[in-house]
Structure formats: C-alpha cells, structure tokens
Protein backbone atom coordinates (compact mmCIF):
# COMPACT_ATOMS: atom_id res chain seq x y z
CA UNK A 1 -8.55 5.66 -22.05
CA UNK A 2 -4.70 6.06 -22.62
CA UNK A 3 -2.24 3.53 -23.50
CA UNK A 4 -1.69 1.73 -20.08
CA UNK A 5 1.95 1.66 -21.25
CA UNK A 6 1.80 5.72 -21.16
CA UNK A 7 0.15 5.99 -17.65
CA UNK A 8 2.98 5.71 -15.79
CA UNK A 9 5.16 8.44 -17.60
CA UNK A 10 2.08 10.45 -17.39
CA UNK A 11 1.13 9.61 -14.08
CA UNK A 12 4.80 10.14 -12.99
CA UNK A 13 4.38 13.89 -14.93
CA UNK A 14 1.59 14.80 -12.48
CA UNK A 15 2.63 13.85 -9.45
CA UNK A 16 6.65 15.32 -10.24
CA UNK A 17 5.03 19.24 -10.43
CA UNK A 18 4.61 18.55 -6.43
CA UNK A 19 6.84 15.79 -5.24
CA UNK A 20 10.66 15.83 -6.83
CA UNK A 21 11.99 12.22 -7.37
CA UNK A 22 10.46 9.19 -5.76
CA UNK A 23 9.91 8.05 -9.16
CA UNK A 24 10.01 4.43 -8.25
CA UNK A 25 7.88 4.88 -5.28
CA UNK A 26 5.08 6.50 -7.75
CA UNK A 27 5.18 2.96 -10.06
CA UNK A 28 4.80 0.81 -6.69
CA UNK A 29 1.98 2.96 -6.13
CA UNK A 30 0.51 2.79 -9.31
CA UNK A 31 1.00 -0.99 -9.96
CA UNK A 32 -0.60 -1.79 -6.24
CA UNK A 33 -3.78 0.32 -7.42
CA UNK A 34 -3.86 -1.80 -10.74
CA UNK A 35 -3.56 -5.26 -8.70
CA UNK A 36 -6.40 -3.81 -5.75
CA UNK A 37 -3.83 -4.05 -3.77
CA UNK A 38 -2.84 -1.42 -0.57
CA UNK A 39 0.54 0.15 0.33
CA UNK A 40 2.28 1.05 3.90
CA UNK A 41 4.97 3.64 3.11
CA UNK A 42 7.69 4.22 5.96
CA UNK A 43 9.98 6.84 6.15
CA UNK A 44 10.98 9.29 8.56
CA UNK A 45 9.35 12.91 9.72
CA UNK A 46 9.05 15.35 6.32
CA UNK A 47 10.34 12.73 3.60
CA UNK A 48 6.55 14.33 1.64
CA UNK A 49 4.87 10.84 2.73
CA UNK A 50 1.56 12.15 2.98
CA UNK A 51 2.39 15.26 0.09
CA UNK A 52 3.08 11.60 -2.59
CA UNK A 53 0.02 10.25 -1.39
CA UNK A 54 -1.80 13.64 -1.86
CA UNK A 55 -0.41 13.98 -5.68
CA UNK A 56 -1.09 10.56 -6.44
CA UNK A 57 -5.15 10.67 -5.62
CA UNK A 58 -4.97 14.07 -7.19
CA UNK A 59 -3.64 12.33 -10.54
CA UNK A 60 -6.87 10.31 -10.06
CA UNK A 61 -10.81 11.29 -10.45
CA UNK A 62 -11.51 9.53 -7.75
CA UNK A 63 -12.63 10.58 -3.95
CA UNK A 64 -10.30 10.97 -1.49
CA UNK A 65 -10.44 11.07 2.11
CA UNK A 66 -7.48 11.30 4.68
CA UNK A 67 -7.37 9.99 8.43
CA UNK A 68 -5.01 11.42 10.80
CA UNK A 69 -4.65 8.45 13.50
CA UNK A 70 -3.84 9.00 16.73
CA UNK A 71 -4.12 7.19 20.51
CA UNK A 72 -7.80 8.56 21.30
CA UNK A 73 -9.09 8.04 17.72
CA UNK A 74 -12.15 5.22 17.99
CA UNK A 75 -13.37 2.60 15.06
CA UNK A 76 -16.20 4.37 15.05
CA UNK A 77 -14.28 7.67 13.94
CA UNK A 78 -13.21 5.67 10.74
CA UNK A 79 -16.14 3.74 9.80
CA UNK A 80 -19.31 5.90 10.68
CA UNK A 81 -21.78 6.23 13.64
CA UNK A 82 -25.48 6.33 14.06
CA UNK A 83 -27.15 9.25 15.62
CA UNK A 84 -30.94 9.80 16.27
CA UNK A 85 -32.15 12.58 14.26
CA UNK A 86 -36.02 13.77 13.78
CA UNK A 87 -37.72 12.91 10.65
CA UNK A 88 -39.23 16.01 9.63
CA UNK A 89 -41.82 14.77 7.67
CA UNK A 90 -43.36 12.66 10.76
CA UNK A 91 -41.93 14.51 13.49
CA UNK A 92 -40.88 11.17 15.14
CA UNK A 93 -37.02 10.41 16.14
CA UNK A 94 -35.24 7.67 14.19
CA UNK A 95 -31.29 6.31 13.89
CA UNK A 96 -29.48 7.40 10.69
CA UNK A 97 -26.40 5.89 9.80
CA UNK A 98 -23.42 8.57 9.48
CA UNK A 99 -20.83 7.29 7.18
CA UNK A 100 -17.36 7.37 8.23
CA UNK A 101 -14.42 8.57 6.01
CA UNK A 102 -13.65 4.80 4.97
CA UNK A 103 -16.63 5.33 2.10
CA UNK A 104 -14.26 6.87 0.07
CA UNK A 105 -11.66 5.15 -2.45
CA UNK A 106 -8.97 6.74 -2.10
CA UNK A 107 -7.97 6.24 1.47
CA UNK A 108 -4.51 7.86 3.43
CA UNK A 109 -4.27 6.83 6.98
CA UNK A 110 -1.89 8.72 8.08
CA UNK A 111 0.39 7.62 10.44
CA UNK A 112 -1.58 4.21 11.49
CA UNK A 113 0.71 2.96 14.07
CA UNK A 114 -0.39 6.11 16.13
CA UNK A 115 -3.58 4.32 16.80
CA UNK A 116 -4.76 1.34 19.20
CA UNK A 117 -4.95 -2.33 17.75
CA UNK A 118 -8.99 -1.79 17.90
CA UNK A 119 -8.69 0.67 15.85
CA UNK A 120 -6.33 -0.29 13.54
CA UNK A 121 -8.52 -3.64 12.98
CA UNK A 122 -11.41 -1.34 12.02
CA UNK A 123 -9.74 -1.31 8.65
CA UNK A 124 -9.38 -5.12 8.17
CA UNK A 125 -12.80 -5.98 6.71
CA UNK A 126 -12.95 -2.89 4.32
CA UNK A 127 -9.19 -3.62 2.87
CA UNK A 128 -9.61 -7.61 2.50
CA UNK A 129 -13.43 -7.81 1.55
CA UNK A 130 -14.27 -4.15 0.53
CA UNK A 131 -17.57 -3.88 2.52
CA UNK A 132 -17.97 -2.36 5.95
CA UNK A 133 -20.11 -4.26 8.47
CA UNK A 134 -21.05 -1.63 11.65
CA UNK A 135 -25.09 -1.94 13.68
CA UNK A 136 -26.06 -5.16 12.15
CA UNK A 137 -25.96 -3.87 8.84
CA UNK A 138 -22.95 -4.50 5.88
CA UNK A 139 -22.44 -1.79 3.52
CA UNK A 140 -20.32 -2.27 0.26
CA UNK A 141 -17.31 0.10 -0.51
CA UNK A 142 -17.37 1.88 -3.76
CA UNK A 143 -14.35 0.04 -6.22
CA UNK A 144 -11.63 0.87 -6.86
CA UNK A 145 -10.97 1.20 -2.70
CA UNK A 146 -7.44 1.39 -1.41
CA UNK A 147 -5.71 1.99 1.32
CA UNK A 148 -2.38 4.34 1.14
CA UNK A 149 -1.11 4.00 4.74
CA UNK A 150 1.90 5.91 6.39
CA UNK A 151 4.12 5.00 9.49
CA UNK A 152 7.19 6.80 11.03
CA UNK A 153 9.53 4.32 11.96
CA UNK A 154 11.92 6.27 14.44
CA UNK A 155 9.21 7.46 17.15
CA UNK A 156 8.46 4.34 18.88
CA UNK A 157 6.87 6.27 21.95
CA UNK A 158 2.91 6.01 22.13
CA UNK A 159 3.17 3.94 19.11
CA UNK A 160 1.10 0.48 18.64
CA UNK A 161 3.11 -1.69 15.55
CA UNK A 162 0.94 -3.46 13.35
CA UNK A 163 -0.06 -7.05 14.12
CA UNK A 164 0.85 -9.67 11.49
CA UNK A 165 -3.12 -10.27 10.44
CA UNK A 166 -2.98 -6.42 9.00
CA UNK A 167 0.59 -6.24 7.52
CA UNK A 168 -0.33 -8.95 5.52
CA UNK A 169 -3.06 -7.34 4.16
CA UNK A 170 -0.73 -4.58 2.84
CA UNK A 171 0.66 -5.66 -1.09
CA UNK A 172 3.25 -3.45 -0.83
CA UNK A 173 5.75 -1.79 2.48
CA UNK A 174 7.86 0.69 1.03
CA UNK A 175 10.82 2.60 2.57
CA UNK A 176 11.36 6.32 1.66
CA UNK A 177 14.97 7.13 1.39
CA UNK A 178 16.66 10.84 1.79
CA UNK A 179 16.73 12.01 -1.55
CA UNK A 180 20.15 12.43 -3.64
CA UNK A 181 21.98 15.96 -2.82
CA UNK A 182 20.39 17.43 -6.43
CA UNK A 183 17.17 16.04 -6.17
CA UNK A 184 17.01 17.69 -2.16
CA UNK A 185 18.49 21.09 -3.68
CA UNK A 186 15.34 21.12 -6.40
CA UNK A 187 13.21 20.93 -3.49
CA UNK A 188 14.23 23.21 -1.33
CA UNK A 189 14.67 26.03 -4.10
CA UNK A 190 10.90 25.06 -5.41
CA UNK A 191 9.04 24.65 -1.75
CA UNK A 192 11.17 28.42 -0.63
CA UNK A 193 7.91 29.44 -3.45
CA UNK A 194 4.70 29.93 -4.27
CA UNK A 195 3.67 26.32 -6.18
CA UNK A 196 1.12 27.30 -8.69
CA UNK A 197 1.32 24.13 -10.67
CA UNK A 198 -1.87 21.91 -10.14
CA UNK A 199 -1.93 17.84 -10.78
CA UNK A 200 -4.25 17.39 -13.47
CA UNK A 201 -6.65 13.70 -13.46
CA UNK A 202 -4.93 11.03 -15.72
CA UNK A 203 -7.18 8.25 -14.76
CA UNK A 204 -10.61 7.89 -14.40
CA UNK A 205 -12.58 5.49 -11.84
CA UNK A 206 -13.82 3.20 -14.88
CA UNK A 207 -10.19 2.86 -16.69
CA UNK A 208 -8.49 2.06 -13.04
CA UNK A 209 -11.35 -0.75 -13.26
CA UNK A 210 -11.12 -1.87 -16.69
CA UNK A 211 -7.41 -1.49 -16.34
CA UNK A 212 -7.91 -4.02 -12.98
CA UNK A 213 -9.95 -6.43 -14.29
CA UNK A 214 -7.29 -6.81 -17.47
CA UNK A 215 -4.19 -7.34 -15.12
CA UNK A 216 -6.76 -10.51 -13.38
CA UNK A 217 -7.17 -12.00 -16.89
CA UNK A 218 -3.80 -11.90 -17.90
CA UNK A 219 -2.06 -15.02 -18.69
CA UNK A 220 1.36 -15.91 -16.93
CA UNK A 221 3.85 -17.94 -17.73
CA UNK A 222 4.97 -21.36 -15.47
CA UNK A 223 8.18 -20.57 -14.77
CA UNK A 224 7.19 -16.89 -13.49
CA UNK A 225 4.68 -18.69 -11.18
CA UNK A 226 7.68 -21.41 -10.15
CA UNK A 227 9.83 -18.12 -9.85
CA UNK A 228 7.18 -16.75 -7.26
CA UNK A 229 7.10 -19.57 -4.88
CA UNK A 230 10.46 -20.58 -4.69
CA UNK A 231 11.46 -17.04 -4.21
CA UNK A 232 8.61 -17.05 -1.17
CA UNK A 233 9.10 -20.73 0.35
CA UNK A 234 12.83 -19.26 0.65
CA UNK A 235 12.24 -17.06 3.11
CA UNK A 236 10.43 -19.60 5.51
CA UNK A 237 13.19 -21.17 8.40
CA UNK A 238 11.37 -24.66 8.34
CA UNK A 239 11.78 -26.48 4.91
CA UNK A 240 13.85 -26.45 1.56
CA UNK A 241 15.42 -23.21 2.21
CA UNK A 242 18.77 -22.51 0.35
CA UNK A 243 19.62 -19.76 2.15
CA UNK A 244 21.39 -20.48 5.92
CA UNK A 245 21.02 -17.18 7.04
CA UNK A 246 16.76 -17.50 6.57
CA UNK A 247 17.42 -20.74 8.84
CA UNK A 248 19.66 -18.96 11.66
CA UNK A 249 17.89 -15.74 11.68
CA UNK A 250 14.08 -15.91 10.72
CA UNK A 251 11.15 -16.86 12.69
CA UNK A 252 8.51 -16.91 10.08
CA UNK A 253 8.87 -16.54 6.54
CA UNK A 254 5.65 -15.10 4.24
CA UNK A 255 2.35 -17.14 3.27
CA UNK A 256 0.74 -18.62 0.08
CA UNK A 257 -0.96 -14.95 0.53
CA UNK A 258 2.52 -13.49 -0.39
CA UNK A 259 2.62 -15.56 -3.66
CA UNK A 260 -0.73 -14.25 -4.77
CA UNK A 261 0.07 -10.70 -4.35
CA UNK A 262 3.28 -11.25 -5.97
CA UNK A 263 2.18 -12.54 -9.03
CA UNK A 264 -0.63 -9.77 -9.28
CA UNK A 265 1.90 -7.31 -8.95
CA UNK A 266 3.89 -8.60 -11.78
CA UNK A 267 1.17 -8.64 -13.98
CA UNK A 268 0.34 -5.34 -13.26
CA UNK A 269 4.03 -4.39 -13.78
CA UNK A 270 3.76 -5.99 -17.03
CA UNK A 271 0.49 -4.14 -18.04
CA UNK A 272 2.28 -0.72 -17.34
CA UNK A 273 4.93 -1.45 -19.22
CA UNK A 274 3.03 -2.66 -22.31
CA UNK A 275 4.04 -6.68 -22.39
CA UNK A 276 1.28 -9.18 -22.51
CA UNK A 277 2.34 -11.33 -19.90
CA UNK A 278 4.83 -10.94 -17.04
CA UNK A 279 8.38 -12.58 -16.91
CA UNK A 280 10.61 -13.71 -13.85
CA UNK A 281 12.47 -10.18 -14.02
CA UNK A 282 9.24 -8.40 -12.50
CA UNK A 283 8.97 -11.11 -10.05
CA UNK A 284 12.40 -10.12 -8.81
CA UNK A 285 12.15 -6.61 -9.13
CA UNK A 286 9.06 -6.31 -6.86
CA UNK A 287 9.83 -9.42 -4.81
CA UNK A 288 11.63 -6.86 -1.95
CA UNK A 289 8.52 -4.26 -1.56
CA UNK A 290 6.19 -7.62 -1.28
CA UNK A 291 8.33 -8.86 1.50
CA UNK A 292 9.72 -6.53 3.67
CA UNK A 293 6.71 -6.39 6.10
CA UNK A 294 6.18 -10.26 5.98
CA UNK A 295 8.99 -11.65 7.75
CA UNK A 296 9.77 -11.37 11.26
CA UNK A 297 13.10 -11.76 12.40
CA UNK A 298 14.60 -14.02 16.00
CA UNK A 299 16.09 -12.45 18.97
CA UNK A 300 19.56 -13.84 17.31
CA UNK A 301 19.12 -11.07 13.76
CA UNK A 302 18.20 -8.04 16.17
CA UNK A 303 21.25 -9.07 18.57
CA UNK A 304 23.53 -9.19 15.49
CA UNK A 305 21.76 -6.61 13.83
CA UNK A 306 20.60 -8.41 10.74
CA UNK A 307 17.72 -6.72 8.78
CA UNK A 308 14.89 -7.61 6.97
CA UNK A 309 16.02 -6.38 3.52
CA UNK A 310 19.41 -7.81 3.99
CA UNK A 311 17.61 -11.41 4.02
CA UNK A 312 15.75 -10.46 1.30
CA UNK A 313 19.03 -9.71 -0.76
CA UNK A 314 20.51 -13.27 -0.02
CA UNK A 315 17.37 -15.00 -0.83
CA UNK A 316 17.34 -13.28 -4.58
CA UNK A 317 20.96 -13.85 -4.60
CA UNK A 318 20.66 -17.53 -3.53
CA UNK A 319 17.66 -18.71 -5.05
C-alpha cells in the first residue's frame, strides 16, 4: 500500500485526467471514505457532480453502482426484490431474493431529493448500520460501503428535501462552485475532444480498510476534542452560545452526532496528510462541510436572507 500521505496527490492525479479543478472537493471525498463516512454534494445542473463521483470510484478497485432517483422510483428498486423462480433441479417454484443496487460499495444516488421520503429512508439502515433488512431477512453490506449522494438545489419543483434523520447521516454537504474563468476554459477546450485518458485504481478495498481502521485508533489531542464541541454547542440557539446571530436566527443547532463525525474527519485529515494525530486547524478547516446541512435556520434568517454558511463563518470567527 502507498504512503497514505501520497494518496491524495495521487488520488487527486486520477481523478484531474477527467474532472479539471475541484481539488478540494476530491480531499472531502477522500477523507469521508477514510472516516466511513457519506457525502451529499450540491451544485447546480452540469457543475460534473455525477462525472467527480464517477472518477473518484474509478480511482478505487472497488464496485460501483449508480441510482438515478426519481418520483416513481420504489425502496424496493434500491434494495432488491424477491421473485418466484423454478428450481430446476426439483421442478418446484421457490422465492429468490434479487439484490438491489445498494450491495455494492461504492454507491452514487443521483439526484436523491428527486425521490419520495419512503424511498429516500430505504437508504437509512444501509448508511448508519451497513446491513440491509428486506422479507424478514438482514443481509450485511460488503465494507468499505458509502454513499456519494447528489442534489440540485435550484429545481425545487417535484422535489422532496431531505428530512433531518437522513441529513444527519451525511459526514459531509458540499457545495460545488462555478469554476474560475481558466479552470472553465481547460474544460471546455478538453470536453470539445475525444478523452482517451483512463483513471487508473490507486486504492484497493483492503488498504481503504486498513487505512479506516488506522484513522479509528488514532490518538487525539484534548484541546482538538474541546475545539470540536465548543465549535458545535455554538451553533445551538439555547445555551452558552457566543455568537448573537446563532441566538436570533437559528432554530436548531447540530448534535453530539456532529462532534463525532467531526473529530473522525480530522483524523482522517491528519492521516492524509502524514501527522500522527490531528490538531485544532483540521477541526476548523472541515468544521463548514460538517455543518452546513445540520442547522436549520427561523422564519426571521430566510426573511433577512441570512444563510447557513454565513452562521457558520461567525461561529469560527467568534468562538
């Protein structure tokens, strides 16, 4: 296995032969696979959502399996069926169990807010506890498993937005910005051709787990923990908050959940960037990308037009 402080140069080699810039998006990515953690990336129509998602599980030997959601789409259409089939040794008729494309480990759900709440909850089980429970029997999803989900945020029309229970199951939300003037020349002057270059497999399915189960042993300081949870119980309305705006314009602020996935996510940061231990600086760095689908703003922040990420700013400023 490489250096895991060489992965993400190489990782970010790969995927950059398909997808120009976005470099920070691909370390998000790669840091929530290291901490078993899934991502929701947001961006409006052809920002290459699904093309990054693509690149990245191409960079990986691992199988990959995309669902396109939409309003008639059924949990049964993600997690597998069972139809009667004949047993041709007996000749009599018997139920087999179809798996659905959640066996895989690799997962894009594409566009998931194009989908009914039922449907949408389908996924709950296999991203929190990695096993599939469908006819009265559980099956176990083969690890590494995540979950690489995309959502256009301007079509609102025949949409259904996530309920709180499964954005908090997300590690990461991440917004895709319009990329600089060079970087957008560079791809329209490379997609106007033939692309011949292929993404060649950097990790394998037993590094991403030996790599996982190193980030979970890691040791981390006390005042990167104390960094964590002030950082968090700052964006909760009711309590110590120094920030007045997170009192005037927040309804609920993240969970202990947050914390967690935080922390993992900082380790995993540290891993990648060959330390030994994390330090307050990754806290802050990924503190945004942990938080911008956990709060949920009053009446008051969407009258003034207060956002999200501009809370977020104050609270790193503040705190």
């Amino acid at each position: 296995m490489n250096h895991p402080a060489s992965l993400l140069s190489q990782v970010k080699a790969e995927i950059s032969k398909i997808v120009i810039g976005n470099e920070e998006l691909v370390e998000h990515l790669l840091i929530a696979l290291l901490a078993r953690g899934h991502v929701l990336l947001i961006g409006p129509p052809g920002m290459a959502k699904t093309t990054l998602v693509h690149s990245f599980a191409e960079s990986l030997n691992l199988p990959f399996n995309r669902i396109q959601f939409t309003p008639d789409l059924m949990p049964s259409d993600i997690l597998g069926n069972e139809i009667l089939q004949e047993n041709r040794s007996t000749g009599q008729r018997e139920l087999a169990f179809i798996k659905g494309p959640v066996f895989t480990q690799i997962l894009l759900a594409d566009e998931i807010n194009r989908t009914p709440p039922k449907t949408q909850a389908a996924l709950l089980q296999a991203m929190q506890e990695k096993t599939v429970t469908l006819f009265g029997r559980t099956e176990k999803l083969a690890e590494p498993f995540m979950v690489l989900a995309t959502q256009n945020p301007i079509e609102q029309e025949g949409t259904y937005p996530l309920p709180e229970a499964q954005l908090d199951r997300f590690l990461f939300s991440l917004y895709l910005d319009y990329p600089s003037y060079e970087n957008e020349l560079a791809i329209v002057k490379r997609h106007s051709m033939a692309i011949t270059e292929k993404v060649q497999r950097v990790l394998t399915g037993e590094a991403i787990l030996a790599l996982q189960k190193t980030v979970s042993e890691m040791t981390v300081p006390d005042h990167v923990y104390e960094k964590a949870v002030k950082l968090t119980r700052a964006t909760r309305p009711e309590g110590e908050t120094p920030v007045r705006e997170v009192r005037e314009y927040v309804k609920w602020g993240a969970g202990p959940r947050a914390i967690q996935f935080l922390v993992l996510a900082a380790k995993a940061k540290a891993l990648l960037h060959g330390r030994p231990t994390p330090v307050e600086a990754d806290v802050t760095s990924l503190f945004k990308a942990a938080m911008n689908h956990r709060l949920q703003l009053n009446f008051q922040a969407e009258a003034e037009g207060v956002t999200v990420s501009h809370i977020l700013d104050l609270v790193l400023d503040k705190v």
